[in-house]
PDB file of N, CA and C in Angstrom:
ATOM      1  N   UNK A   1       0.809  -1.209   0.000  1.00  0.00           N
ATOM      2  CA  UNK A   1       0.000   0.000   0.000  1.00  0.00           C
ATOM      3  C   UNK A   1       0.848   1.267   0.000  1.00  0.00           C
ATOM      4  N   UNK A   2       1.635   1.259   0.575  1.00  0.00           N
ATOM      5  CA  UNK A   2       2.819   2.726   0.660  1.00  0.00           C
ATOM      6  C   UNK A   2       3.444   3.159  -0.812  1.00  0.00           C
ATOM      7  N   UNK A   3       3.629   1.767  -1.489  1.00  0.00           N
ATOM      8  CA  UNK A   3       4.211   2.255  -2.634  1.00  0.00           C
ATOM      9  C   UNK A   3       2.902   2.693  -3.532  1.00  0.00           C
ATOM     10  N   UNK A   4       1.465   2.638  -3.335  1.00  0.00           N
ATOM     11  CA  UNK A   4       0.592   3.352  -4.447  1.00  0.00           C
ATOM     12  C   UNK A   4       0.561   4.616  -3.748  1.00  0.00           C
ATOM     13  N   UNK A   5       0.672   4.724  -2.653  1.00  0.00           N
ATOM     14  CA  UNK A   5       0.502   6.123  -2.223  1.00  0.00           C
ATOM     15  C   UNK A   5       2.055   6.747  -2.596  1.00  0.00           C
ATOM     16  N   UNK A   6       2.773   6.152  -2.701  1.00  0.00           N
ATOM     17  CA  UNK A   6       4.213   6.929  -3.483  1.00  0.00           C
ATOM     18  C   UNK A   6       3.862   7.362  -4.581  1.00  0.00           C
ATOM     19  N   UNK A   7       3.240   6.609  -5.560  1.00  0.00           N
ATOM     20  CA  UNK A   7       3.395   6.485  -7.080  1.00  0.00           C
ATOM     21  C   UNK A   7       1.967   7.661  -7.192  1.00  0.00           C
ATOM     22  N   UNK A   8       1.000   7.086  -6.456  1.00  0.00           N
ATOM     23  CA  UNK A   8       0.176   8.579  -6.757  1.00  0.00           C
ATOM     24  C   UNK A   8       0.241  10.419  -6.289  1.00  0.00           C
ATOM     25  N   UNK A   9       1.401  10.090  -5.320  1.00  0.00           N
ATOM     26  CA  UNK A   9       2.160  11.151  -4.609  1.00  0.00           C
ATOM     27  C   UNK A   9       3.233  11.958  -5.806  1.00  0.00           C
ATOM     28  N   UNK A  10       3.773  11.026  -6.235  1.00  0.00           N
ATOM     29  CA  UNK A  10       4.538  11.157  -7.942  1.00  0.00           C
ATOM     30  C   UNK A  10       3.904  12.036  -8.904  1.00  0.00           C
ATOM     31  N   UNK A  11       3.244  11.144  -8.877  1.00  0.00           N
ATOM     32  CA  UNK A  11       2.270  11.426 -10.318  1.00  0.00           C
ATOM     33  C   UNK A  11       1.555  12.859  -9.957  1.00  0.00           C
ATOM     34  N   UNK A  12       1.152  12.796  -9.091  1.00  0.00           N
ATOM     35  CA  UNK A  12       0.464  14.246  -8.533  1.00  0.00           C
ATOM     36  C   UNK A  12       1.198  15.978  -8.668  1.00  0.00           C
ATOM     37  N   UNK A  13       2.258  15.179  -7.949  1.00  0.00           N
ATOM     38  CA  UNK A  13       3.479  15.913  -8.326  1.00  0.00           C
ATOM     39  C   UNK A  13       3.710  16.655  -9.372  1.00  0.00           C
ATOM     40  N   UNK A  14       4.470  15.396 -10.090  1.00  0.00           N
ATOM     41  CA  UNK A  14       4.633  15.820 -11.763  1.00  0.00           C
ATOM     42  C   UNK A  14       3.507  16.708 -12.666  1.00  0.00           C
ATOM     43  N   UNK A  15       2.553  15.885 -11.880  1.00  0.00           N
ATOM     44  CA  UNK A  15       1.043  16.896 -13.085  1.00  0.00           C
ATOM     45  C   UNK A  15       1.300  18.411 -12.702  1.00  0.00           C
ATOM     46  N   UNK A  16       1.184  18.736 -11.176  1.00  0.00           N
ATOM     47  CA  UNK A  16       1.615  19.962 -10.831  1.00  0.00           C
ATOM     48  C   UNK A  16       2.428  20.631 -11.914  1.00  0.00           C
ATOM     49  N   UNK A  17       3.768  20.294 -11.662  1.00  0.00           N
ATOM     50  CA  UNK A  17       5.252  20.447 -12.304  1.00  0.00           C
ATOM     51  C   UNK A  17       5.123  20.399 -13.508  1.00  0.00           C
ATOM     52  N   UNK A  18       4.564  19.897 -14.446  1.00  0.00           N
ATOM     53  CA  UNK A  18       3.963  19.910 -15.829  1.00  0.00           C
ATOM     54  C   UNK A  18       3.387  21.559 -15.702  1.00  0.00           C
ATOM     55  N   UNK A  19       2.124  21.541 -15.560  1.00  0.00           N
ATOM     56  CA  UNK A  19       1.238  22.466 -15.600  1.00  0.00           C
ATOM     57  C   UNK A  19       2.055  23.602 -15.240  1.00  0.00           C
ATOM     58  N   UNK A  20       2.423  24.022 -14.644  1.00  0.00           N
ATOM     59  CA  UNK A  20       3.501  25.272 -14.304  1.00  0.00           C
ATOM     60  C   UNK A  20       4.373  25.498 -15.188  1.00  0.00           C
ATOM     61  N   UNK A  21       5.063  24.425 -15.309  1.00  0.00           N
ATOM     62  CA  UNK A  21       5.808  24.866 -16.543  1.00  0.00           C
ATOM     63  C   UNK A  21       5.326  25.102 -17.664  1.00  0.00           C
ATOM     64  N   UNK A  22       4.327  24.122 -18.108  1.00  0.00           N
ATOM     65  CA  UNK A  22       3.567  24.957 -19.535  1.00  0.00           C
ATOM     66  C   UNK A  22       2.689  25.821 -19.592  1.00  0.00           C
ATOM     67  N   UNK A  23       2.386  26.386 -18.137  1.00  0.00           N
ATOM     68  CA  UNK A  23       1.549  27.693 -17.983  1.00  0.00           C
ATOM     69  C   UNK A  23       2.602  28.485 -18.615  1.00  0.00           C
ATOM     70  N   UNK A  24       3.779  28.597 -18.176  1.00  0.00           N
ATOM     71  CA  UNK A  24       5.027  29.838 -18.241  1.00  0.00           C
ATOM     72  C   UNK A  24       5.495  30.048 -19.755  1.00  0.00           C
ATOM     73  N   UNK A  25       4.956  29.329 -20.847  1.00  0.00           N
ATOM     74  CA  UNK A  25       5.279  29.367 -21.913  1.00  0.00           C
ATOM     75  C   UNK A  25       4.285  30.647 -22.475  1.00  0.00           C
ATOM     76  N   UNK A  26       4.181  31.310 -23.718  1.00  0.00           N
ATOM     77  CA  UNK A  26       3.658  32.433 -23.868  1.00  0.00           C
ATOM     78  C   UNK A  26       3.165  31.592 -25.451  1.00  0.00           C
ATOM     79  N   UNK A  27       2.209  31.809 -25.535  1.00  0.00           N
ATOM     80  CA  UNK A  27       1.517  31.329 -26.484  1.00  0.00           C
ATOM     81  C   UNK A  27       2.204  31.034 -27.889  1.00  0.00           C
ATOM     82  N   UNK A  28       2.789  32.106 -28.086  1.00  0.00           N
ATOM     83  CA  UNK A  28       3.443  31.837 -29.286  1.00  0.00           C
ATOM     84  C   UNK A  28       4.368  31.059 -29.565  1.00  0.00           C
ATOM     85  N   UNK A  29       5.017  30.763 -28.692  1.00  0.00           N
ATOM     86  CA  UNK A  29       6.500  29.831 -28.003  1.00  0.00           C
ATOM     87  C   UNK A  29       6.202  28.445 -28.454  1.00  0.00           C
ATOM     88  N   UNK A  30       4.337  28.425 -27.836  1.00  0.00           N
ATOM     89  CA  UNK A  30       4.157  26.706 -27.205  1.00  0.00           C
ATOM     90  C   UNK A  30       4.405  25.612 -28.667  1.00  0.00           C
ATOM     91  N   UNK A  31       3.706  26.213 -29.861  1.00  0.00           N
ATOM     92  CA  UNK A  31       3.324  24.873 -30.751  1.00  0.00           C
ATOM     93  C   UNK A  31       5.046  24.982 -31.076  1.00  0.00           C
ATOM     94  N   UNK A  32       5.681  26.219 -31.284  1.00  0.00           N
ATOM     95  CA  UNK A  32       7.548  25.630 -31.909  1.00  0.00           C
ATOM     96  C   UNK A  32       8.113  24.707 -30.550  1.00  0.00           C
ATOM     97  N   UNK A  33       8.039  25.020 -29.702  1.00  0.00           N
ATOM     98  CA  UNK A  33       8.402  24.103 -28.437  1.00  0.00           C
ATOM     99  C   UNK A  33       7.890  22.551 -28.424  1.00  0.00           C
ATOM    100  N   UNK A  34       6.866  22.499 -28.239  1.00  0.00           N
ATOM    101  CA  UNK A  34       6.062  21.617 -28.000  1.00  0.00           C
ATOM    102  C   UNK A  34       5.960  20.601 -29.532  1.00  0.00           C
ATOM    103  N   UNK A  35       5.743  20.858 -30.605  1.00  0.00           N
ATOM    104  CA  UNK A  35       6.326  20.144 -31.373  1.00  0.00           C
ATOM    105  C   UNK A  35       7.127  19.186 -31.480  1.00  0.00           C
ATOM    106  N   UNK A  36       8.676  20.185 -31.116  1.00  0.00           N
ATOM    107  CA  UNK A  36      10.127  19.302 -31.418  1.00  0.00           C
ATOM    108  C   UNK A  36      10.164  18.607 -29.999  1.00  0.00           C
ATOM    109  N   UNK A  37       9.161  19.414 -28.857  1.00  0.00           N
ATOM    110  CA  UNK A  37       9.728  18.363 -27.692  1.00  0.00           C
ATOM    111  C   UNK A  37       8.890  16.965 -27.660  1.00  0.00           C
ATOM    112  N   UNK A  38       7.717  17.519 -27.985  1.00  0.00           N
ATOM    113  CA  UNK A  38       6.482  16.197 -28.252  1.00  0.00           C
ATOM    114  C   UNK A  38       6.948  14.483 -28.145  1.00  0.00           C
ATOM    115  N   UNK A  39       8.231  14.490 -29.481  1.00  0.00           N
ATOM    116  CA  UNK A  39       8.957  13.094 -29.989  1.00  0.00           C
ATOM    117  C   UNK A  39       9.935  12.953 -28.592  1.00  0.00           C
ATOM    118  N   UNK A  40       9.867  13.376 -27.637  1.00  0.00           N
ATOM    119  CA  UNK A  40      10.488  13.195 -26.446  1.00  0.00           C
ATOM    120  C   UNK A  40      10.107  11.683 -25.671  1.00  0.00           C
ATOM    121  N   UNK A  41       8.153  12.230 -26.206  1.00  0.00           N
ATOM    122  CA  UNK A  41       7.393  11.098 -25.229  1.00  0.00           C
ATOM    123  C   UNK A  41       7.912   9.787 -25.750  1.00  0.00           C
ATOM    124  N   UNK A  42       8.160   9.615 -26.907  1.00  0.00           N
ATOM    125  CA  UNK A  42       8.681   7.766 -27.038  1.00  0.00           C
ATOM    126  C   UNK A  42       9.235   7.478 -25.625  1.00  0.00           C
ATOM    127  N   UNK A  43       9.793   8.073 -24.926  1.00  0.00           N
ATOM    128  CA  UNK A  43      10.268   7.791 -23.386  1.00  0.00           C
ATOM    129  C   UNK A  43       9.365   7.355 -22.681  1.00  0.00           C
ATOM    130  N   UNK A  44       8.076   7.518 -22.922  1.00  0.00           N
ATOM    131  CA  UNK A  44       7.208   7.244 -22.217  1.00  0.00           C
ATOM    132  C   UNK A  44       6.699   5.596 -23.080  1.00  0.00           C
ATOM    133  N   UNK A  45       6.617   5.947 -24.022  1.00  0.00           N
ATOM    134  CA  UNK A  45       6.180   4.745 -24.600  1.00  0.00           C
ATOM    135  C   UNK A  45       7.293   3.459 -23.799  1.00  0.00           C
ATOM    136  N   UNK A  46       8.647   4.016 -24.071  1.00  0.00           N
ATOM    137  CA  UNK A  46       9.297   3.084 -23.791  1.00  0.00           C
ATOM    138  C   UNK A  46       9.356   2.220 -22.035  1.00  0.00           C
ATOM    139  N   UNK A  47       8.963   3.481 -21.282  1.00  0.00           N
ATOM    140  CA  UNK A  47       8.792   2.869 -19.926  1.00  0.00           C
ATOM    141  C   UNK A  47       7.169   2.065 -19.851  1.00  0.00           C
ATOM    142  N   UNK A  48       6.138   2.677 -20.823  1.00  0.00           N
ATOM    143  CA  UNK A  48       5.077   1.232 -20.744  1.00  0.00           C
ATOM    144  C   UNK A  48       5.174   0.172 -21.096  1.00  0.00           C
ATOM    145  N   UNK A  49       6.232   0.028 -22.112  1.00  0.00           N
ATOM    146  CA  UNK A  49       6.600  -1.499 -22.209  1.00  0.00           C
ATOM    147  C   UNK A  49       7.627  -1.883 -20.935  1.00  0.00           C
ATOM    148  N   UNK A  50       8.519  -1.146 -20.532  1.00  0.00           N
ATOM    149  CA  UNK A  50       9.146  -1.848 -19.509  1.00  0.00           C
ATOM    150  C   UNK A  50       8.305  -1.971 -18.191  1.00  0.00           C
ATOM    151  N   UNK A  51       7.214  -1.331 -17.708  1.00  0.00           N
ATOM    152  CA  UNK A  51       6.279  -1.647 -16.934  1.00  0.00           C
ATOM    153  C   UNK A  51       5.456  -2.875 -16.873  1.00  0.00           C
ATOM    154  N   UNK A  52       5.418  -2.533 -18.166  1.00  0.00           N
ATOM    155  CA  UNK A  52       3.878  -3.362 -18.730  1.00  0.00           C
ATOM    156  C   UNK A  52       4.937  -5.318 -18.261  1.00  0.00           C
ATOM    157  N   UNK A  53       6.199  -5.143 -18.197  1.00  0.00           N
ATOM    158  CA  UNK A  53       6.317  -6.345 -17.679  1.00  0.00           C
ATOM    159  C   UNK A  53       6.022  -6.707 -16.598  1.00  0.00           C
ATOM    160  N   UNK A  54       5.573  -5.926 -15.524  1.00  0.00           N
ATOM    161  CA  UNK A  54       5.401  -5.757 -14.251  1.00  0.00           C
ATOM    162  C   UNK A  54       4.017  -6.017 -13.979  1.00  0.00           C
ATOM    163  N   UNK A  55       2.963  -5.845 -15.002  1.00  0.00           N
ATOM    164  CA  UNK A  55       2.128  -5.656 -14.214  1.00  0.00           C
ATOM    165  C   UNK A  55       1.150  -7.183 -14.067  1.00  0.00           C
ATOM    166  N   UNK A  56       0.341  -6.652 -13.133  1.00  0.00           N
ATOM    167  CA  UNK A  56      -0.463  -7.965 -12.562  1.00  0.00           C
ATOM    168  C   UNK A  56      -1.349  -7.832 -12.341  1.00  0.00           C
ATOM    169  N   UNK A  57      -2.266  -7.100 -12.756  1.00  0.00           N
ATOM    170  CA  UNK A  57      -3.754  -6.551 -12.087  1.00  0.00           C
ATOM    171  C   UNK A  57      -4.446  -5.585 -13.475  1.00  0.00           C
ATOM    172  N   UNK A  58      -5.771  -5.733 -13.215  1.00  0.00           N
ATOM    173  CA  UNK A  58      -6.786  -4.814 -14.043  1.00  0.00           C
ATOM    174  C   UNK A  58      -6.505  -3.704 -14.380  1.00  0.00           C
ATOM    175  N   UNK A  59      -5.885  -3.018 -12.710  1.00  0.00           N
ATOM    176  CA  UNK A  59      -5.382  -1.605 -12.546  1.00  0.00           C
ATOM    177  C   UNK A  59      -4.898  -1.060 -13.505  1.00  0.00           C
ATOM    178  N   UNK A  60      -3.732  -2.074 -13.447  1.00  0.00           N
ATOM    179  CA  UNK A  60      -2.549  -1.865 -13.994  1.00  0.00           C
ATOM    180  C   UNK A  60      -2.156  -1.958 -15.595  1.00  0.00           C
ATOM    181  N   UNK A  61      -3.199  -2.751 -15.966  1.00  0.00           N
ATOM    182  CA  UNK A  61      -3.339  -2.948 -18.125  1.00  0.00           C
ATOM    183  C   UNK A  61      -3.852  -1.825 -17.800  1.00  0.00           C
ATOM    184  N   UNK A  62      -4.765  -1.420 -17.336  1.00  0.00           N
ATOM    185  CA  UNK A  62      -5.994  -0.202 -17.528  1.00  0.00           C
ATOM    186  C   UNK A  62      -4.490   1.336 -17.603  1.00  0.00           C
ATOM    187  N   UNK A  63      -3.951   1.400 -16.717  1.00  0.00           N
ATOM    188  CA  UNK A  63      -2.920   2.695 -16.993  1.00  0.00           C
ATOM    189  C   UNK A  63      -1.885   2.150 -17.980  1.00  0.00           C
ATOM    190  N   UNK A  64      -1.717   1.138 -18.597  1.00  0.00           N
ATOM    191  CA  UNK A  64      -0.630   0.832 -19.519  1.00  0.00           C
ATOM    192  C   UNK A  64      -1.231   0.986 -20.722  1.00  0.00           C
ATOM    193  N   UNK A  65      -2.562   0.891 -20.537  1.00  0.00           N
ATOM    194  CA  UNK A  65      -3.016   1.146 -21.899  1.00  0.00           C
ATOM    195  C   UNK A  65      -3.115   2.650 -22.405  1.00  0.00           C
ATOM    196  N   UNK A  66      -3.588   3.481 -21.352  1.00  0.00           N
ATOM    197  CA  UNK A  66      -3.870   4.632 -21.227  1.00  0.00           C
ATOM    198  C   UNK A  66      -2.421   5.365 -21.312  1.00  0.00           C
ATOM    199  N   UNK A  67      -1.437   5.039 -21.064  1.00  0.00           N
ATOM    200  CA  UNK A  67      -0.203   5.470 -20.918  1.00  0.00           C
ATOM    201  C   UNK A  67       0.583   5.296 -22.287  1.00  0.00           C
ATOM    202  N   UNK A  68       0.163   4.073 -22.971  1.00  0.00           N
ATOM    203  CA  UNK A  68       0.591   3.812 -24.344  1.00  0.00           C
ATOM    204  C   UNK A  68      -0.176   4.577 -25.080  1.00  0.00           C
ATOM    205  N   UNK A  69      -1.328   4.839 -24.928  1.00  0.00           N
ATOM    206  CA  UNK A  69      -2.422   5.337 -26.363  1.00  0.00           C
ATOM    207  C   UNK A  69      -1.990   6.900 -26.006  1.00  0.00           C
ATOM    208  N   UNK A  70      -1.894   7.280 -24.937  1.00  0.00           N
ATOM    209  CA  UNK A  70      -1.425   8.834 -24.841  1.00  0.00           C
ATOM    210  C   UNK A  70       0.015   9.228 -24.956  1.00  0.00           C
ATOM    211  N   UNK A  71       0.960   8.449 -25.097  1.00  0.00           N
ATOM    212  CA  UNK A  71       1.850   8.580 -25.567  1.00  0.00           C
ATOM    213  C   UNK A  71       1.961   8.298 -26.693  1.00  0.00           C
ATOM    214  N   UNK A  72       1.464   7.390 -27.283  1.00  0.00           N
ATOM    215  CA  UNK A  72       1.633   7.327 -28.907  1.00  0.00           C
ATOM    216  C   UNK A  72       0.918   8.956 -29.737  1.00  0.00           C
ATOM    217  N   UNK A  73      -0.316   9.046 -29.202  1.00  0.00           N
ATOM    218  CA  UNK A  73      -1.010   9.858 -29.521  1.00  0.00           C
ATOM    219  C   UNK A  73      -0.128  11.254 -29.857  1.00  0.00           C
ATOM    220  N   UNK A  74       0.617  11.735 -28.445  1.00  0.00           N
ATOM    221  CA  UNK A  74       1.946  12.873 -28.232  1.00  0.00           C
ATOM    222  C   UNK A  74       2.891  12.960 -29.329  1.00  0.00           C
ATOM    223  N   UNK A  75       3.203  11.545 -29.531  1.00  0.00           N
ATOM    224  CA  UNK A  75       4.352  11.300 -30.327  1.00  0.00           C
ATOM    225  C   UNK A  75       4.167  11.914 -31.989  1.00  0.00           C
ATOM    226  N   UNK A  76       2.780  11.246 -32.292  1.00  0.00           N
ATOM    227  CA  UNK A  76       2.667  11.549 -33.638  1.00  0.00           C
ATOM    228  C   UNK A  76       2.073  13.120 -33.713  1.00  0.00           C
ATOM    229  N   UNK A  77       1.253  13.366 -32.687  1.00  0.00           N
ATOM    230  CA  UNK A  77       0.923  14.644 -33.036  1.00  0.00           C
ATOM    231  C   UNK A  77       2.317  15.951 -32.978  1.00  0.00           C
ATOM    232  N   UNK A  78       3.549  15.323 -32.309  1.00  0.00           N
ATOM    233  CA  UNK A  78       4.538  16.369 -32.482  1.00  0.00           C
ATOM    234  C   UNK A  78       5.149  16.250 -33.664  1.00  0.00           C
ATOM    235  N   UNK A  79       4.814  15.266 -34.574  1.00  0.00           N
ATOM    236  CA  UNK A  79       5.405  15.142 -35.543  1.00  0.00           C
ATOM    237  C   UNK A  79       4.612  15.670 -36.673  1.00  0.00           C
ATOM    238  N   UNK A  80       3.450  15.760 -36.646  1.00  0.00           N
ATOM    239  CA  UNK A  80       2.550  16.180 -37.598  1.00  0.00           C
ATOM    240  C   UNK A  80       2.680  17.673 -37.635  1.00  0.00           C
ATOM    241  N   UNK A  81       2.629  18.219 -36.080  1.00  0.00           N
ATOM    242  CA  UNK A  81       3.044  19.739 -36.215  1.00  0.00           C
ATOM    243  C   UNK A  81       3.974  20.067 -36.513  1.00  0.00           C
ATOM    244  N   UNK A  82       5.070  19.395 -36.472  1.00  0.00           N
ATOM    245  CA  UNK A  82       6.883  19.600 -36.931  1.00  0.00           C
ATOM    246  C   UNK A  82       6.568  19.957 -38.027  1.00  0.00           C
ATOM    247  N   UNK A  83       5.826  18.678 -38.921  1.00  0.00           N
ATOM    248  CA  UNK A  83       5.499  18.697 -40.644  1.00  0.00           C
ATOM    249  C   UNK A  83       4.957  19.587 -40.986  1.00  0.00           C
ATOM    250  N   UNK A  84       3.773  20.265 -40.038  1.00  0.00           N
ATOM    251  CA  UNK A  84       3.325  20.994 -40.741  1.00  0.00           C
ATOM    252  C   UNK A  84       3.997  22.759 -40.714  1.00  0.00           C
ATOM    253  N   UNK A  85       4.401  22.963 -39.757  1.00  0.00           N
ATOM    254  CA  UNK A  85       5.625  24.341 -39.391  1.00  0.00           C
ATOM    255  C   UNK A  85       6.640  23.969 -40.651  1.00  0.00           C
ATOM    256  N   UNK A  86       6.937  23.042 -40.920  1.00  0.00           N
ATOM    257  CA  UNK A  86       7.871  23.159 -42.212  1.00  0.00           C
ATOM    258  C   UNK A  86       7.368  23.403 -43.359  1.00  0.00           C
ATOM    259  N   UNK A  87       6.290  23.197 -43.705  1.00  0.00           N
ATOM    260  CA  UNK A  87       6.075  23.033 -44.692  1.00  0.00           C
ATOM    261  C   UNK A  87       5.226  24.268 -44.957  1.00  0.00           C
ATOM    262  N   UNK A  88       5.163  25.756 -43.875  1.00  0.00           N
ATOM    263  CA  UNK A  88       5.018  26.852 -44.217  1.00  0.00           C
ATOM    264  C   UNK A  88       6.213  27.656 -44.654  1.00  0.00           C
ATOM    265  N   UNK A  89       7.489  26.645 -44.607  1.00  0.00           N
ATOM    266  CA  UNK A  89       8.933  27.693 -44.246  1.00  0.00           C
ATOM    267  C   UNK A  89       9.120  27.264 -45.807  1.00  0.00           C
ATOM    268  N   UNK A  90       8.564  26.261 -46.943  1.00  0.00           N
ATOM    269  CA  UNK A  90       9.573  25.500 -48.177  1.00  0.00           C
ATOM    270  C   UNK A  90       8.565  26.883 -48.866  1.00  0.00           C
ATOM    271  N   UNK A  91       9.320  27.219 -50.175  1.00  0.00           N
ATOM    272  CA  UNK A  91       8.774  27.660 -51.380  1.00  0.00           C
ATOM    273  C   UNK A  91       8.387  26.909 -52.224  1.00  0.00           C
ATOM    274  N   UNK A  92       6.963  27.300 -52.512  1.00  0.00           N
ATOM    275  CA  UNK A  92       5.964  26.760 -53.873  1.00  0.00           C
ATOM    276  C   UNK A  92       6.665  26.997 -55.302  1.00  0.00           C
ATOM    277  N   UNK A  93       7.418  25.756 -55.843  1.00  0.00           N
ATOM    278  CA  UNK A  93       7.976  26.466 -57.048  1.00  0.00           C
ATOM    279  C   UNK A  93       6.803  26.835 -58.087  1.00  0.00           C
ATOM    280  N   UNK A  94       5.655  26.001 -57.939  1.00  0.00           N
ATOM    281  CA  UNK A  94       4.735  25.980 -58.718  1.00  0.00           C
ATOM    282  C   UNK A  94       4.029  27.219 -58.648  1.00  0.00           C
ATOM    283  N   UNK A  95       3.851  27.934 -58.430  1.00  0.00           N
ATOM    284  CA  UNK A  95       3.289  29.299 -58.187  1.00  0.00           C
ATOM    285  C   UNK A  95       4.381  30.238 -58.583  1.00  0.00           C
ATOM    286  N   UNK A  96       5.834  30.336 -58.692  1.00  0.00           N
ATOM    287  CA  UNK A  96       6.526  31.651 -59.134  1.00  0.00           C
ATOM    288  C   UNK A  96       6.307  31.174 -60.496  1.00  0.00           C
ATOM    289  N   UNK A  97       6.377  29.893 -61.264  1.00  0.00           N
ATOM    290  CA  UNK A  97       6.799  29.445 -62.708  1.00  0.00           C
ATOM    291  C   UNK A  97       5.706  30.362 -63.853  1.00  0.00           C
ATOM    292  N   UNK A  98       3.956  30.598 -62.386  1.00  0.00           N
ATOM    293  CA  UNK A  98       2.961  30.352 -63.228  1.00  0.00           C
ATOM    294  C   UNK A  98       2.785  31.844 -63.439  1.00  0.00           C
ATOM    295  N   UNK A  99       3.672  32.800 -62.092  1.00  0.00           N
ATOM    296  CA  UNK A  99       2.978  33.976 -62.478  1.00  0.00           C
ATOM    297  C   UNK A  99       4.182  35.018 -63.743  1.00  0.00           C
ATOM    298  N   UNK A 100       5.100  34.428 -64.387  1.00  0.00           N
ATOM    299  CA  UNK A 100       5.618  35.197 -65.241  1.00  0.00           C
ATOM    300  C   UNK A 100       5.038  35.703 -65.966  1.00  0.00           C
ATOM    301  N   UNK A 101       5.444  34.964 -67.439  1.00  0.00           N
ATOM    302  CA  UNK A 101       5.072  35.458 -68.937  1.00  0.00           C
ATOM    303  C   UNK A 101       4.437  34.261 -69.296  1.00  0.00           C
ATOM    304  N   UNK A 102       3.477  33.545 -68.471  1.00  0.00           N
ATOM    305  CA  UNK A 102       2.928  32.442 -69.322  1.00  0.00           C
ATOM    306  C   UNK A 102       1.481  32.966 -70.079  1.00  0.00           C
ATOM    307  N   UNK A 103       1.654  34.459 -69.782  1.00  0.00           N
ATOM    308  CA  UNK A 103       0.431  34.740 -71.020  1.00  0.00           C
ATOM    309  C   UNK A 103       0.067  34.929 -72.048  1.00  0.00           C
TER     310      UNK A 103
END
């Protein structure tokens, strides 16, 4: 029993410590930040599989699942925003070719 009251003592924690810190970001900051840091979470992915050897109870699939699908979820969505922040920075060649002398 001491160690769920650790682990939810943790976790409590961290959510805190999360939230503060991404309060302190200024709006404009968050999606270039948050993006490139996003692909961080595979860390997380990677500790639900090393958990997920551990576990033994309902509880416990029930947050491994939840811990995998929200980390996968993180993962790709920092990557989709990466893709898409780049792909305001490339030039359309197709648009300078069209507005010359093609009349």
């Amino acid at each position: 029993m001491p160690d769920l009251v650790v682990s939810i003592t943790l976790f409590i924690l961290a959510l805190i410590i999360g939230i503060e810190v991404i309060g302190k970001v200024p709006a404009t900051l968050h999606t270039p930040l948050m993006s490139g840091a996003n692909s961080i979470h595979g860390i997380v992915i990677v500790g639900v599989v090393i958990v997920a050897a551990e576990a033994n109870n309902w509880l416990s699939y029930v947050f491994i699942f939840l811990a995998a699908v929200l980390g996968t979820m993180n993962v790709v969505g920092g990557y989709v925003v990466t893709d898409r922040m780049l792909e305001m920075f490339k030039s359309n060649k197709d648009d300078t070719k069209g507005k010359g002398g093609d009349k």
